[in-house]
C-alpha atoms as a PDB file:
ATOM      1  CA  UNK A   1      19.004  13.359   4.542  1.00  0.00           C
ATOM      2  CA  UNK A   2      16.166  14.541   6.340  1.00  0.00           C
ATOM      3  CA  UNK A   3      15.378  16.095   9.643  1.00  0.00           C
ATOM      4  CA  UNK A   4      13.932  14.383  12.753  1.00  0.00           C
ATOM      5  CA  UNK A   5      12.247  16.216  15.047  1.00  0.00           C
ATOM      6  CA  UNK A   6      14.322  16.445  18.874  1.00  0.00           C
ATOM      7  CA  UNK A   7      10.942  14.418  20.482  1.00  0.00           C
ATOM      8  CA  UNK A   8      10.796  11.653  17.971  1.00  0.00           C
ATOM      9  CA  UNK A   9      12.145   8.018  18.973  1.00  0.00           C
ATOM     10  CA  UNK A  10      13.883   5.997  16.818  1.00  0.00           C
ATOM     11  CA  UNK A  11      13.472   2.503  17.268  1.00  0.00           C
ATOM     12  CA  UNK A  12      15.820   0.893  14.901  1.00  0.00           C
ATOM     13  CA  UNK A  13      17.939   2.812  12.307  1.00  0.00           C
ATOM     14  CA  UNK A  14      20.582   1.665   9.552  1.00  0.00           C
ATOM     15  CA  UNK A  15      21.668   2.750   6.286  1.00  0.00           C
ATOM     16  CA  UNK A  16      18.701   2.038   4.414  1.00  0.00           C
ATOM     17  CA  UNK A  17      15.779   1.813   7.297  1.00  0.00           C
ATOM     18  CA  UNK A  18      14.336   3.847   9.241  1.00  0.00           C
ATOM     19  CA  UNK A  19      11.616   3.050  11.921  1.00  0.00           C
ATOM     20  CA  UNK A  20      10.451   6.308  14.161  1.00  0.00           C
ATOM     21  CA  UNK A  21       7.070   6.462  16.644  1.00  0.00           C
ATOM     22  CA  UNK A  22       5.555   8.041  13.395  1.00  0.00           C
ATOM     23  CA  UNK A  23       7.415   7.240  10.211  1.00  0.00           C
ATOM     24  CA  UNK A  24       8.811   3.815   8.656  1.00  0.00           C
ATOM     25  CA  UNK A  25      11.521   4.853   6.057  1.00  0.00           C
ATOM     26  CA  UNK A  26      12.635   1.849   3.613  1.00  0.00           C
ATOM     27  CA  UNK A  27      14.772   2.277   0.644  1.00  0.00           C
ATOM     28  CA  UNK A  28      12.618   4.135  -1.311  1.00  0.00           C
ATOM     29  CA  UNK A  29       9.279   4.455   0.317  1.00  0.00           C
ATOM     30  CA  UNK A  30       8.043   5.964   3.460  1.00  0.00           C
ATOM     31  CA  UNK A  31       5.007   4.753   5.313  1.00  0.00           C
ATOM     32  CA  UNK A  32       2.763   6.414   8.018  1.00  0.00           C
ATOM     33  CA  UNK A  33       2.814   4.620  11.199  1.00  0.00           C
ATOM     34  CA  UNK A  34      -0.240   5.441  11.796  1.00  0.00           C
ATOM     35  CA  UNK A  35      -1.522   3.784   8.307  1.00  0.00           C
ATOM     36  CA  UNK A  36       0.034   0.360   9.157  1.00  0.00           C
ATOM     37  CA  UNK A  37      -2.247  -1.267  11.130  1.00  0.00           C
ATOM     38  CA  UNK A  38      -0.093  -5.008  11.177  1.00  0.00           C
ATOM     39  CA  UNK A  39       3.244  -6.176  10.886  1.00  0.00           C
ATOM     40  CA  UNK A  40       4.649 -10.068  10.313  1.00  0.00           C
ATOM     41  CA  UNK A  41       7.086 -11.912   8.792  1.00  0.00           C
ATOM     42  CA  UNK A  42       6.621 -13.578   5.267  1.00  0.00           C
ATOM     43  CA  UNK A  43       8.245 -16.233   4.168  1.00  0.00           C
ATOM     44  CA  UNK A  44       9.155 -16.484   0.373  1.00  0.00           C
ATOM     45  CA  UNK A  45       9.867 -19.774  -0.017  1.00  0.00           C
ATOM     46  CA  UNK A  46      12.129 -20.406  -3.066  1.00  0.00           C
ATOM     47  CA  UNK A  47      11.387 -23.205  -5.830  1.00  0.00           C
ATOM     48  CA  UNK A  48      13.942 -26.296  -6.171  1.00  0.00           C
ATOM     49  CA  UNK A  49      12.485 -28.092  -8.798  1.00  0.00           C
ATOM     50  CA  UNK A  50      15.130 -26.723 -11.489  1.00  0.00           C
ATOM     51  CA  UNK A  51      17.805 -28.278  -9.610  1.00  0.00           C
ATOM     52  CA  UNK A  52      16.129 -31.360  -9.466  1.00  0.00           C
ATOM     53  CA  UNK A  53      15.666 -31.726 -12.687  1.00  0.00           C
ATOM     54  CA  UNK A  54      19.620 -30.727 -13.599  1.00  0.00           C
ATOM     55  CA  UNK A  55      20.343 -33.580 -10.948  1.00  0.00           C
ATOM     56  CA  UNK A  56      17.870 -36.034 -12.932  1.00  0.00           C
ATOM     57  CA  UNK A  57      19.825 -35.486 -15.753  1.00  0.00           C
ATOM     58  CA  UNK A  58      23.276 -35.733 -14.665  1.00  0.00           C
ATOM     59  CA  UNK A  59      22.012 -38.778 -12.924  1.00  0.00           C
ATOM     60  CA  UNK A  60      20.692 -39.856 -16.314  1.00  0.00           C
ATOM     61  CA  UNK A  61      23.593 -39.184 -17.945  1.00  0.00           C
ATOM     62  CA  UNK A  62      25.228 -41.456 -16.205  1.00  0.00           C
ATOM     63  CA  UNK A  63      24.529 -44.464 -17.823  1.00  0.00           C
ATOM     64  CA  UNK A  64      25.799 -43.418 -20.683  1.00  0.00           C
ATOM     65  CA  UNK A  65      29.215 -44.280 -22.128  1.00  0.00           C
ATOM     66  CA  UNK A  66      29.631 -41.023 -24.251  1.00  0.00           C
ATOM     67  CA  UNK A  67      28.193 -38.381 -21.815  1.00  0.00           C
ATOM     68  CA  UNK A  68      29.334 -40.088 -18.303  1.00  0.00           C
ATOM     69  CA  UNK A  69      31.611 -37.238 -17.651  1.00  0.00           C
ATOM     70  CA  UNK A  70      29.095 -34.409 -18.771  1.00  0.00           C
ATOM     71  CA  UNK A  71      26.460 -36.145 -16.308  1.00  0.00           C
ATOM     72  CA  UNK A  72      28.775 -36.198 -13.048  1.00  0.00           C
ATOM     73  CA  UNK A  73      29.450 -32.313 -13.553  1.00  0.00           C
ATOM     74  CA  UNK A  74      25.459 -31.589 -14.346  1.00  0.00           C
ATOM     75  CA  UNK A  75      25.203 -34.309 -11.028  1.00  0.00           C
ATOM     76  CA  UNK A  76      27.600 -31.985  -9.385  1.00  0.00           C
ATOM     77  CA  UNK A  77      26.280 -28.510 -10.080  1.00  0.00           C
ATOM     78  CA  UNK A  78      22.466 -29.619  -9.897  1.00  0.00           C
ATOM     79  CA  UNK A  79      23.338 -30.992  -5.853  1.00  0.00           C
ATOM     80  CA  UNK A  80      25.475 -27.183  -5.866  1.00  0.00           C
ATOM     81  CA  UNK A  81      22.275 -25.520  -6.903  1.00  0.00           C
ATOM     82  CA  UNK A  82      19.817 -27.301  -4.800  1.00  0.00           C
ATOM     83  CA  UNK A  83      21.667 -27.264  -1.504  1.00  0.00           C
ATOM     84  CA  UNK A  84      22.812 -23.364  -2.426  1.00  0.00           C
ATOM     85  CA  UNK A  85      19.146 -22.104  -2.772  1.00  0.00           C
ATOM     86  CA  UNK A  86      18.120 -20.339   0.177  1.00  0.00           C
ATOM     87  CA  UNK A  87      14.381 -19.027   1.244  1.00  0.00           C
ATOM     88  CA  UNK A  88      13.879 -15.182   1.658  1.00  0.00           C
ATOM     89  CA  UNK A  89      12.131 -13.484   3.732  1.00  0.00           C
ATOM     90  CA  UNK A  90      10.444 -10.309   3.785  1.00  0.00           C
ATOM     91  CA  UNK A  91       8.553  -7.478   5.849  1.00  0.00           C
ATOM     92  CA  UNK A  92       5.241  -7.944   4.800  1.00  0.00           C
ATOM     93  CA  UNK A  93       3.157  -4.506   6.251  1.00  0.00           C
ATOM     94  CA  UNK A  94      -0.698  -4.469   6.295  1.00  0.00           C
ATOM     95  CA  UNK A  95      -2.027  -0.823   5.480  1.00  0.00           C
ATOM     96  CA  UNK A  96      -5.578   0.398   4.980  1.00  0.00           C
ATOM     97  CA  UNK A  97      -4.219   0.000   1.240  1.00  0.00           C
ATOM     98  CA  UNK A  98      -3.654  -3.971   1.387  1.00  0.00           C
ATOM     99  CA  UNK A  99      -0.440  -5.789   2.060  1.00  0.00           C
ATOM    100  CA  UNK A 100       3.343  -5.113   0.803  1.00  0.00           C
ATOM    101  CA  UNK A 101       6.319  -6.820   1.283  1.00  0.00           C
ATOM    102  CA  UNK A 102       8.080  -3.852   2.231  1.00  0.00           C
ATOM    103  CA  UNK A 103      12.160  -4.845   2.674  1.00  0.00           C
ATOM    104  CA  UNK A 104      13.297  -8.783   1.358  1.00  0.00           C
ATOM    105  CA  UNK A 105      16.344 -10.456   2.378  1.00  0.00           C
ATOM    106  CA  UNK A 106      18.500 -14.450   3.016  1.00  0.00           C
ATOM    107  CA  UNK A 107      18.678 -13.055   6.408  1.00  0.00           C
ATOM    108  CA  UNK A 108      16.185 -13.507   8.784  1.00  0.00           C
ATOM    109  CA  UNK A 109      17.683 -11.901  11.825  1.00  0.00           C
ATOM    110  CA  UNK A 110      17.968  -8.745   9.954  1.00  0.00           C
ATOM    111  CA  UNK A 111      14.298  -9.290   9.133  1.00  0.00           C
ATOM    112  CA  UNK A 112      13.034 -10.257  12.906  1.00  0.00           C
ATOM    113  CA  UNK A 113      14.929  -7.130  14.301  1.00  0.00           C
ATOM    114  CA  UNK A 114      12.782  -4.406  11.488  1.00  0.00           C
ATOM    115  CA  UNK A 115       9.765  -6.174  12.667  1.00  0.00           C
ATOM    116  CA  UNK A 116      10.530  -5.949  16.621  1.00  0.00           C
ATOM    117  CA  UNK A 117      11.157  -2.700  15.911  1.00  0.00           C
ATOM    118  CA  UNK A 118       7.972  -1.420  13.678  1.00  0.00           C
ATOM    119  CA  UNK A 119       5.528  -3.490  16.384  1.00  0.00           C
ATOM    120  CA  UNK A 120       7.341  -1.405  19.413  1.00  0.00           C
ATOM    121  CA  UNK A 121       6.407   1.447  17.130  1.00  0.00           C
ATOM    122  CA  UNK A 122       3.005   0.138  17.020  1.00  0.00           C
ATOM    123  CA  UNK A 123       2.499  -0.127  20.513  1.00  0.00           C
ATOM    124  CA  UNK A 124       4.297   2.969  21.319  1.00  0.00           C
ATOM    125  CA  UNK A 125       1.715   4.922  18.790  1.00  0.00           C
ATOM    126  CA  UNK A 126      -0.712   3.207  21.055  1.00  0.00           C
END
């Protein structure tokens, strides 16, 4: 992969990030630490409304004779959907070139521990 030098810390490290005093390595991108002037995380909240609207019809569909059955499995999947719809969130970076969301994911722990990691960085770089 690539060579760190023997005086560089590493703050956090997996299989697809990187976060050193002077580098932040993503999946495909590398960033300067000292280009990234603030880090925080963003959360990308995630739209329900076409579940809803599959529930409104099921629920709909209900009162009718011929499409009862078709309404409780649209019923069904639409609550599925809705309560199976989860909110990402992301490592959103400020640079002296704007703002990037630089690494998404469900999991927000994973998220929270990149972001410890790239302000000890921060403060490190002083």
């Amino acid at each position: 992969m690539e060579a760190i030098t023997q005086n560089e810390t590493i703050f956090y490290h997996d299989s697809s990030i990187k976060v050193t005093q002077s580098r932040y390595i993503t999946h495909s991108k590398t960033y300067a630490m000292r280009n990234i002037s603030s880090v925080y995380i963003f959360e990308i909240i995630k739209s329900k409304n076409k579940a809803l609207l599959l529930i409104i019809v099921g629920f709909i569909l209900l009162f009718s004779k011929e499409f009862f059955w078709m309404g409780i499995i649209i019923l069904i999947l639409g609550f599925w959907w809705f309560f199976t719809i989860k909110n990402q969130y992301a490592v959103r970076i400020s640079t002296n070139a704007g703002e990037v969301n630089s690494i998404v994911s469900k999991d927000r722990d994973y998220i929270q521990k990149i972001v410890n990691a790239l302000n000890e960085a921060i403060i490190h770089r002083g």
